[in-house]
N, C-alpha and C. Protein backbone atom coordinates (compact mmCIF):
# COMPACT_ATOMS: atom_id res chain seq x y z
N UNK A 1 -17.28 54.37 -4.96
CA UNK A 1 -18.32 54.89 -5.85
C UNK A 1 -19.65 54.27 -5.45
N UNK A 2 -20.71 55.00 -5.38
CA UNK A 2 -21.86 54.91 -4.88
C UNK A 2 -22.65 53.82 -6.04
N UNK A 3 -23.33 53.00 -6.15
CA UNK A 3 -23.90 52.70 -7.19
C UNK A 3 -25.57 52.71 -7.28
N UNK A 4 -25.80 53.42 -6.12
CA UNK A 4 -27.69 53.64 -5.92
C UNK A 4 -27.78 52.45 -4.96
N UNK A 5 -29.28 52.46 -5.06
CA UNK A 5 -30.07 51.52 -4.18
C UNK A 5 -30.23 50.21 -5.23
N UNK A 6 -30.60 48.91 -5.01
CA UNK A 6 -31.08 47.56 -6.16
C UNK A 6 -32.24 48.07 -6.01
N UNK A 7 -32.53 48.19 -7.30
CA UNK A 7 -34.20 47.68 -8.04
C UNK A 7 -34.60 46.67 -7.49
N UNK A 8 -35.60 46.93 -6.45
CA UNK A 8 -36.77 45.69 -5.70
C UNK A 8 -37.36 45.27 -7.37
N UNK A 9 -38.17 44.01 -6.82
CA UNK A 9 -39.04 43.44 -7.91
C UNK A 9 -39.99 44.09 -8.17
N UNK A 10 -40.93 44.41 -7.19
CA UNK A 10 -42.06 45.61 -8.08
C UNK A 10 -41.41 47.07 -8.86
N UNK A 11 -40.54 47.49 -8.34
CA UNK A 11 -39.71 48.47 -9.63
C UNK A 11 -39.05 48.02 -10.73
N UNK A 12 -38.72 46.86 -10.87
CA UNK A 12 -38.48 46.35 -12.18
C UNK A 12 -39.57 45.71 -12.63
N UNK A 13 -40.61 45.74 -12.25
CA UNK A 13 -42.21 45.09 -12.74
C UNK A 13 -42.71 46.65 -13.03
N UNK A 14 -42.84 47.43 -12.33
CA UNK A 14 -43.14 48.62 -12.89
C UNK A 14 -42.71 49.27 -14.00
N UNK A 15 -41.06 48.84 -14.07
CA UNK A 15 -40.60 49.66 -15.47
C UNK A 15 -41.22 49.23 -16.92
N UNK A 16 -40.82 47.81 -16.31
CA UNK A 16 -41.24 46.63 -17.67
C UNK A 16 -42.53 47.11 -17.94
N UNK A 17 -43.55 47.39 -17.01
CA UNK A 17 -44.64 47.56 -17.33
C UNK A 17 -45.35 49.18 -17.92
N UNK A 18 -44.43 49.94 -17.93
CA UNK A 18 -44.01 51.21 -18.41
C UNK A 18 -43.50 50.97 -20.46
N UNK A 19 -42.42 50.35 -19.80
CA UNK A 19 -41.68 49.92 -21.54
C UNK A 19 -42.88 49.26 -21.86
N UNK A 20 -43.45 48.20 -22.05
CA UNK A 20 -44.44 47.03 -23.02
C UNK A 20 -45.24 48.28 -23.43
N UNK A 21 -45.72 49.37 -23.01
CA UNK A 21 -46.67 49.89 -24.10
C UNK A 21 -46.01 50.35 -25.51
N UNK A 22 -46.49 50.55 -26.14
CA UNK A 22 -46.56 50.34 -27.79
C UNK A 22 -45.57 51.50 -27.94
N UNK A 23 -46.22 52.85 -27.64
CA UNK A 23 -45.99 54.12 -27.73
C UNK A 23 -44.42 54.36 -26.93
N UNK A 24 -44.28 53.88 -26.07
CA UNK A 24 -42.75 53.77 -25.60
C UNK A 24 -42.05 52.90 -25.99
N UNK A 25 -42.25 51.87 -27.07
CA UNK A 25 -41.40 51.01 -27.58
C UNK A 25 -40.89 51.54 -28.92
N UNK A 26 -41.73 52.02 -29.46
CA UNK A 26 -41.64 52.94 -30.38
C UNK A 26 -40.28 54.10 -30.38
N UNK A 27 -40.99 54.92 -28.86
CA UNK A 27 -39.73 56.09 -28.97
C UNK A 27 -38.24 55.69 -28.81
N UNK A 28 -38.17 54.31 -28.23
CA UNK A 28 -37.25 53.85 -27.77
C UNK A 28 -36.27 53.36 -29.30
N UNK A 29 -37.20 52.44 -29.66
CA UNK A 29 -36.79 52.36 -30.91
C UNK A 29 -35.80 52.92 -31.94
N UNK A 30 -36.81 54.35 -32.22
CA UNK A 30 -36.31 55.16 -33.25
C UNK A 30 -35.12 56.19 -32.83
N UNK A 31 -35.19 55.87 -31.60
CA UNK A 31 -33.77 57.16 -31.56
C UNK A 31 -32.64 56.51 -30.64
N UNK A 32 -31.48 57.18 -30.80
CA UNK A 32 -30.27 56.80 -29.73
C UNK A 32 -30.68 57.74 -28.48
N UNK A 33 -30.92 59.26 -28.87
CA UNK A 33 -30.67 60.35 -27.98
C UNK A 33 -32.44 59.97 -27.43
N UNK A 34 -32.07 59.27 -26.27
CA UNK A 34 -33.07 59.17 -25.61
C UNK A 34 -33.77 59.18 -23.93
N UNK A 35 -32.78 60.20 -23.73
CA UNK A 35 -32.83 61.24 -22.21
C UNK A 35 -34.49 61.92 -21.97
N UNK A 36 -35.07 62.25 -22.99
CA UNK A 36 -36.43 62.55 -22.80
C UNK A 36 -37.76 61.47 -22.29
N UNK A 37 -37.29 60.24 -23.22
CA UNK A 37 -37.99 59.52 -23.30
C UNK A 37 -38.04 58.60 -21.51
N UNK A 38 -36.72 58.26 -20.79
CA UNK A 38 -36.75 57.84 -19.72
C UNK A 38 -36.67 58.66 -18.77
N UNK A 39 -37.17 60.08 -18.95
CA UNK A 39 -37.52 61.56 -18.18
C UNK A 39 -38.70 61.35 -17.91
N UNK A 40 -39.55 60.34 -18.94
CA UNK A 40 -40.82 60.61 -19.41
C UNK A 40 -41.44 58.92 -18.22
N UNK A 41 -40.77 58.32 -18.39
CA UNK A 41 -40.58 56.46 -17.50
C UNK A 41 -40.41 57.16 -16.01
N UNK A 42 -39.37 57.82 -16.15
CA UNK A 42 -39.12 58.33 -14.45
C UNK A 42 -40.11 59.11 -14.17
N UNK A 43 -40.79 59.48 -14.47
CA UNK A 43 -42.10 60.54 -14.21
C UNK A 43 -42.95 59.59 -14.13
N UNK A 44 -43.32 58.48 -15.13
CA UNK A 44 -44.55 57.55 -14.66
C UNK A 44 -44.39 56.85 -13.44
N UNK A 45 -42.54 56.49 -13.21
CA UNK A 45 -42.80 55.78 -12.05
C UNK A 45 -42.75 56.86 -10.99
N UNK A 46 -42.51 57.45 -10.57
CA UNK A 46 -43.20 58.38 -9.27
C UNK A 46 -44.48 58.35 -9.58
N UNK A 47 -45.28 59.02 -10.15
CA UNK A 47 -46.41 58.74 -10.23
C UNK A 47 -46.70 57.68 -9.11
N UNK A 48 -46.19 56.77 -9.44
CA UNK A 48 -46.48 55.10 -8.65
C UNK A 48 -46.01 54.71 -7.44
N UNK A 49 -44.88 55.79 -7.13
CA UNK A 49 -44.26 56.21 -5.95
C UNK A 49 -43.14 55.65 -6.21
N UNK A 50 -42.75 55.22 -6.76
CA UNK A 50 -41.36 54.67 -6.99
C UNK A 50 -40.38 56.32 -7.92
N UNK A 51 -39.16 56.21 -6.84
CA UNK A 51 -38.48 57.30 -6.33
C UNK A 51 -36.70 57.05 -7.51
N UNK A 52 -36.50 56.71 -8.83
CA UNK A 52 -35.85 56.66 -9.36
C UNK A 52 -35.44 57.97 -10.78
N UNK A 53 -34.21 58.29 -10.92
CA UNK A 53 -34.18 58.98 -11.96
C UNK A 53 -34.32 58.80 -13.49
N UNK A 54 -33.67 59.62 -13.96
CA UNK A 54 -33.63 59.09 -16.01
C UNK A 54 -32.81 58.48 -15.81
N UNK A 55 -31.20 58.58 -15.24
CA UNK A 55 -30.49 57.91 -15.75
C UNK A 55 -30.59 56.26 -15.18
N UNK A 56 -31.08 56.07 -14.25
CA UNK A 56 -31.30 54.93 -13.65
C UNK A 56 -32.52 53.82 -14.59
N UNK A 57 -33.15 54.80 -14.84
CA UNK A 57 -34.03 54.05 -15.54
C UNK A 57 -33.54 53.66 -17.00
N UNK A 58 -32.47 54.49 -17.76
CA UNK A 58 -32.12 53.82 -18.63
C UNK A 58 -31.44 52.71 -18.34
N UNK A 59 -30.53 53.23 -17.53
CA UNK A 59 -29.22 51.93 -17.40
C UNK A 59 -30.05 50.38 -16.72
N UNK A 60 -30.84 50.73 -15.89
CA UNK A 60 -32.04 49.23 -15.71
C UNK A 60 -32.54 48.73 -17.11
N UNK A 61 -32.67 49.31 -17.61
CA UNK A 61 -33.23 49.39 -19.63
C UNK A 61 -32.34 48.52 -20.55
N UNK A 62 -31.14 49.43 -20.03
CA UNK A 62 -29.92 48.83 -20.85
C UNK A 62 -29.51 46.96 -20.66
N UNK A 63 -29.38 47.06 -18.93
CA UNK A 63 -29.50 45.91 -18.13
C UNK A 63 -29.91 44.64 -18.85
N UNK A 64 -30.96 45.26 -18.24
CA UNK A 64 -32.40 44.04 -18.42
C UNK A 64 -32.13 43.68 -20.35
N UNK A 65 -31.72 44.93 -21.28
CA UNK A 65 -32.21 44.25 -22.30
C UNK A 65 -31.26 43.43 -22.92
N UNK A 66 -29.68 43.61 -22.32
CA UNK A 66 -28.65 43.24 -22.55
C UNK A 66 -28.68 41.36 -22.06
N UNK A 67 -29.09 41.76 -20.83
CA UNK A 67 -29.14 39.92 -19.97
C UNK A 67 -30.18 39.20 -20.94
N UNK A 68 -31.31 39.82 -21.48
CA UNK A 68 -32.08 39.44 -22.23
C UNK A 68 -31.64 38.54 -23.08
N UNK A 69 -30.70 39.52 -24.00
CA UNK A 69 -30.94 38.71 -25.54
C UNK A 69 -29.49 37.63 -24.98
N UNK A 70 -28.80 37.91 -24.43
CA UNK A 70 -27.87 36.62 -23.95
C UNK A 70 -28.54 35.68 -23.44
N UNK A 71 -29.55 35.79 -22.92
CA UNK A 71 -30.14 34.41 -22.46
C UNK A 71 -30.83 33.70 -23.68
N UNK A 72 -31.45 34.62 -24.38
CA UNK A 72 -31.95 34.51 -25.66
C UNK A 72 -31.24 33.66 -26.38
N UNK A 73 -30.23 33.95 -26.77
CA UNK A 73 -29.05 33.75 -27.47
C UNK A 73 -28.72 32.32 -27.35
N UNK A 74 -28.45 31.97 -26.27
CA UNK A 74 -28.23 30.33 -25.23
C UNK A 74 -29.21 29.56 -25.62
N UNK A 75 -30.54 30.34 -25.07
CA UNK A 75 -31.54 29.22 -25.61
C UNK A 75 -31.77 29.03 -26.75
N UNK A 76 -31.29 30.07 -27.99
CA UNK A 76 -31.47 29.44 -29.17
C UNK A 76 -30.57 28.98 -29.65
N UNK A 77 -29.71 28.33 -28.67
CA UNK A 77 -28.28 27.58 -29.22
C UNK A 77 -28.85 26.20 -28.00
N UNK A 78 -29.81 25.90 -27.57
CA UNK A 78 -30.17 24.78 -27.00
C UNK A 78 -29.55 24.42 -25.74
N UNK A 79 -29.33 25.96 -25.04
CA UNK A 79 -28.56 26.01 -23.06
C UNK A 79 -29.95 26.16 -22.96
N UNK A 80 -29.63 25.55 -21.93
CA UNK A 80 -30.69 26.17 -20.62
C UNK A 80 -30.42 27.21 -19.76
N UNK A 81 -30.79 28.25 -20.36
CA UNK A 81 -30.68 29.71 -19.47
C UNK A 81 -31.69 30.15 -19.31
N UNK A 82 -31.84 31.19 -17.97
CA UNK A 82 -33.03 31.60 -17.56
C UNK A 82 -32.86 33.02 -17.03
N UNK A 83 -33.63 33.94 -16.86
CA UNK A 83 -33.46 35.12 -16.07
C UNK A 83 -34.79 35.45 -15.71
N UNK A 84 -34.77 36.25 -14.72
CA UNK A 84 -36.12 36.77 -14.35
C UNK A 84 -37.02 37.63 -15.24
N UNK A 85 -37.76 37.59 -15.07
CA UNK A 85 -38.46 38.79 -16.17
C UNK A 85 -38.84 38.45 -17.51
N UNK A 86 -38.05 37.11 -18.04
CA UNK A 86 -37.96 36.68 -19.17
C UNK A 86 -39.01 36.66 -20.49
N UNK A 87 -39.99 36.05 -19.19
CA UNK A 87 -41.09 36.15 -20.02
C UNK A 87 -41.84 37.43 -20.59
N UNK A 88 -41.92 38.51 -19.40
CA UNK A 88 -42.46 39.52 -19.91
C UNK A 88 -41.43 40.92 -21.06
N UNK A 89 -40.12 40.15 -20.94
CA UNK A 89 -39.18 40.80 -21.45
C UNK A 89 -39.15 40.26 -23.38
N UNK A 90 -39.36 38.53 -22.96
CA UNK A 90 -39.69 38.20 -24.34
C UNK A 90 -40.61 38.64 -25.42
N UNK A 91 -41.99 39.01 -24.25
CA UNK A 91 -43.14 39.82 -25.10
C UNK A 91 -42.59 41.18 -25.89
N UNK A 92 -41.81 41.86 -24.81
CA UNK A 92 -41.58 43.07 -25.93
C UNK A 92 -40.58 43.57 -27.03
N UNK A 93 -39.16 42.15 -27.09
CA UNK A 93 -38.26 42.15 -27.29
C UNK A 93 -37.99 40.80 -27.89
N UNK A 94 -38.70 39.93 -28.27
CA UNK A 94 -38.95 38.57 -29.17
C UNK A 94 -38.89 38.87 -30.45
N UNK A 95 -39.48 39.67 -31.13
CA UNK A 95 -39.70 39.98 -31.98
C UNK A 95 -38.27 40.62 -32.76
N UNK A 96 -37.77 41.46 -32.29
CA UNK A 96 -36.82 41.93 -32.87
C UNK A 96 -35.27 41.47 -32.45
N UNK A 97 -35.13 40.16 -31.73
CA UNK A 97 -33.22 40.05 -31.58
C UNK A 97 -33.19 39.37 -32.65
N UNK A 98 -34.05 38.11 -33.25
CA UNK A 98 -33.09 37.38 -34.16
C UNK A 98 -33.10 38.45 -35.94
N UNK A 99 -32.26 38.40 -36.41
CA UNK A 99 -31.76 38.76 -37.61
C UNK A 99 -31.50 37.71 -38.75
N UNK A 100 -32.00 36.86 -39.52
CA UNK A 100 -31.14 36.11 -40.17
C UNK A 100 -30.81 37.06 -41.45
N UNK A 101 -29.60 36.25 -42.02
CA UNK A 101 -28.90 36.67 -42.66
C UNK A 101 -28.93 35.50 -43.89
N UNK A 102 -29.28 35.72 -45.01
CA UNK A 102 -28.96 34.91 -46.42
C UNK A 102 -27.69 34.94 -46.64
N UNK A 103 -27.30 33.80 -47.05
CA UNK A 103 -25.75 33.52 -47.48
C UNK A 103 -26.11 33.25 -48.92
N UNK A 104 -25.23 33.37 -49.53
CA UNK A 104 -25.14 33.30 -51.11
C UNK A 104 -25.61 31.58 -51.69
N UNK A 105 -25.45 30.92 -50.53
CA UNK A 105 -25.74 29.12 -50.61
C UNK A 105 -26.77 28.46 -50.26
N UNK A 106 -27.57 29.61 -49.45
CA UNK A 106 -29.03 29.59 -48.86
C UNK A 106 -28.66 29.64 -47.29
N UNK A 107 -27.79 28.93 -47.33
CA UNK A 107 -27.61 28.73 -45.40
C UNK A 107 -28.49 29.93 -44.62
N UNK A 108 -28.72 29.93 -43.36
CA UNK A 108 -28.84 31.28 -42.59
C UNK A 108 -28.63 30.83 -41.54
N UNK A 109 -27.63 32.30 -40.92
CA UNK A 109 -27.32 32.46 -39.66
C UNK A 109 -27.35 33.40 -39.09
N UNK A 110 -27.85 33.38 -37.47
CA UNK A 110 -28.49 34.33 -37.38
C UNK A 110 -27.28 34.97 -35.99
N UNK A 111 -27.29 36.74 -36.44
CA UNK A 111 -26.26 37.43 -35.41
C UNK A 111 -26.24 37.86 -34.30
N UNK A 112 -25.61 37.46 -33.57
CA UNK A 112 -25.64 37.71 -32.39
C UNK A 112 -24.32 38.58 -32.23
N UNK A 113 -24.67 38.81 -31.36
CA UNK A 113 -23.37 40.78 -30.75
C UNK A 113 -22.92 39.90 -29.28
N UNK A 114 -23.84 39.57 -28.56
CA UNK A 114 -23.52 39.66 -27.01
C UNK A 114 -23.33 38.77 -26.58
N UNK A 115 -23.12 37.35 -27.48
CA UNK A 115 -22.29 36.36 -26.80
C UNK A 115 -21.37 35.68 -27.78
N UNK A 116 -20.18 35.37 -27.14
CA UNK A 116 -19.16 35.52 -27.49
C UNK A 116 -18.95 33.78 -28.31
N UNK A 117 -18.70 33.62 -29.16
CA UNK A 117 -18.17 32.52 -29.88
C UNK A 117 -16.67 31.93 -30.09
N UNK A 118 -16.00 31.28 -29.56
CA UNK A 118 -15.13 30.75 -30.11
C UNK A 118 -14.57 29.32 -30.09
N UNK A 119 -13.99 29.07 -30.98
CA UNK A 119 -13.13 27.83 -31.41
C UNK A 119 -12.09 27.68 -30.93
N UNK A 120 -11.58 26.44 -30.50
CA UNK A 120 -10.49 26.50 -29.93
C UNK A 120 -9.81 25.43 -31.28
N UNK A 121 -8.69 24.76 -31.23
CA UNK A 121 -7.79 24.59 -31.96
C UNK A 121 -8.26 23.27 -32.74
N UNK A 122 -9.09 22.50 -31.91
CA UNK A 122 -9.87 21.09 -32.40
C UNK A 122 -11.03 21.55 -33.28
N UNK A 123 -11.87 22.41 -33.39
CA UNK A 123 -13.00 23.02 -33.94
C UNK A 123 -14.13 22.95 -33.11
N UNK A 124 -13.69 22.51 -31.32
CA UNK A 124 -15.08 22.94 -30.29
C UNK A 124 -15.19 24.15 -30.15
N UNK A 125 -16.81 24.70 -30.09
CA UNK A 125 -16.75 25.91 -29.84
C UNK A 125 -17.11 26.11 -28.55
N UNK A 126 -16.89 27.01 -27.78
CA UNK A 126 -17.14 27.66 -26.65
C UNK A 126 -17.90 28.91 -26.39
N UNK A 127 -19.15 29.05 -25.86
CA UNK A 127 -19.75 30.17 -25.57
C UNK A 127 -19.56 31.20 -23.89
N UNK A 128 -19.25 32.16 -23.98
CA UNK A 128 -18.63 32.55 -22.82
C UNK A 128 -19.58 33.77 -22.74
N UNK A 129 -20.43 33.73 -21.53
CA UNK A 129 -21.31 34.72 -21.03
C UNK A 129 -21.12 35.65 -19.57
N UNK A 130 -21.50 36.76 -19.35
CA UNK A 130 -20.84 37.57 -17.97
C UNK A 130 -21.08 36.11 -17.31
N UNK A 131 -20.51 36.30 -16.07
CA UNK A 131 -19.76 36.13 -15.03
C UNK A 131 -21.02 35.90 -13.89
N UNK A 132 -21.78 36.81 -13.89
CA UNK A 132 -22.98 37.68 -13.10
C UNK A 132 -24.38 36.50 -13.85
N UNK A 133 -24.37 36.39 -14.80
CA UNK A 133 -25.57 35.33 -15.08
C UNK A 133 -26.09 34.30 -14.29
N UNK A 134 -27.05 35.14 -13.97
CA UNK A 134 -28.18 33.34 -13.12
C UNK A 134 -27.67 33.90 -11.53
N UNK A 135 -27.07 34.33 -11.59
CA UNK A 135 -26.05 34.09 -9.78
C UNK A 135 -27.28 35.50 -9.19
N UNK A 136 -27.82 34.80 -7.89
CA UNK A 136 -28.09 35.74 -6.82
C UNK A 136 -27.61 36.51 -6.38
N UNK A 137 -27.42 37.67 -6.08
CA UNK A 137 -26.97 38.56 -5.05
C UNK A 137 -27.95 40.03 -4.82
N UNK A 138 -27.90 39.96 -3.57
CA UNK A 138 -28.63 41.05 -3.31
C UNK A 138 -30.18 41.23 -3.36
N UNK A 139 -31.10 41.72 -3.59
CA UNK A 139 -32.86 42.20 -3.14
C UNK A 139 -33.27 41.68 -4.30
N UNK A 140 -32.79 42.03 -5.58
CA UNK A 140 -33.17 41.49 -6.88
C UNK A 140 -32.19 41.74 -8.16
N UNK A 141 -31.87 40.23 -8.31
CA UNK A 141 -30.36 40.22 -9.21
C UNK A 141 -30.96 40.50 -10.56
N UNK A 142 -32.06 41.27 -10.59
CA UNK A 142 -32.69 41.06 -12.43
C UNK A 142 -31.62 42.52 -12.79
């Protein structure tokens, strides 16, 4: 199975720089069914000469926002994790991963989906993240 060409760094600097406007964070936002909207990304990037489709541009979307909040996640559990892009990924996507949650006792904790928690039989917990994190491979591992 074919999996395309890797996203060089200026095409994932281009997308990012496509997503951060307001007006596409927005559409992104409010809907699931959102085939128009990265119809609309793949059209800006030709424009720019960069030669990618919708569906590519979502699934880079998906990517990037997924590695995101796991790194996110780490660092607000006091790892040291890092990914590329981070910073400009934090600008548009800081704002909305953490969730806290009121407990009936005041406590708050806040939810995370994409990294995995567990206890083993003593009460250490263990955080277990892809496999693929941090590790090089290829033109650009973002």
């Amino acid at each position: 199975i074919s999996r395309g060409k890797h996203w060089t760094m200026p095409e994932v600097r281009a997308l990012i720089g496509i997503w951060s406007d307001k007006s596409i964070q927005q559409q992104l936002e409010g809907t699931v069914r959102n085939k128009r909207i990265f119809e609309l990304i793949a059209a800006k990037l030709q424009k720019s000469g960069i030669e990618r489709d919708w569906k590519q541009c979502r699934t880079k979307y998906k990517n990037l926002k997924h590695e995101y909040k796991i790194v996110r996640t780490a660092q607000d559990l006091g790892m040291t994790r890092n990914m590329k892009f981070f910073t400009e990924l934090d600008a548009i996507l800081g704002h909305k991963t953490e969730k806290s949650q009121e407990f009936q006792d005041g406590e708050q904790a806040t939810e995370s989906t994409d990294v995995k928690m567990e206890e083993d039989q003593i009460g250490r917990i263990f955080l277990f993240f892809p496999p693929t994190l941090g590790m090089n491979s290829g033109p650009c591992a973002c």
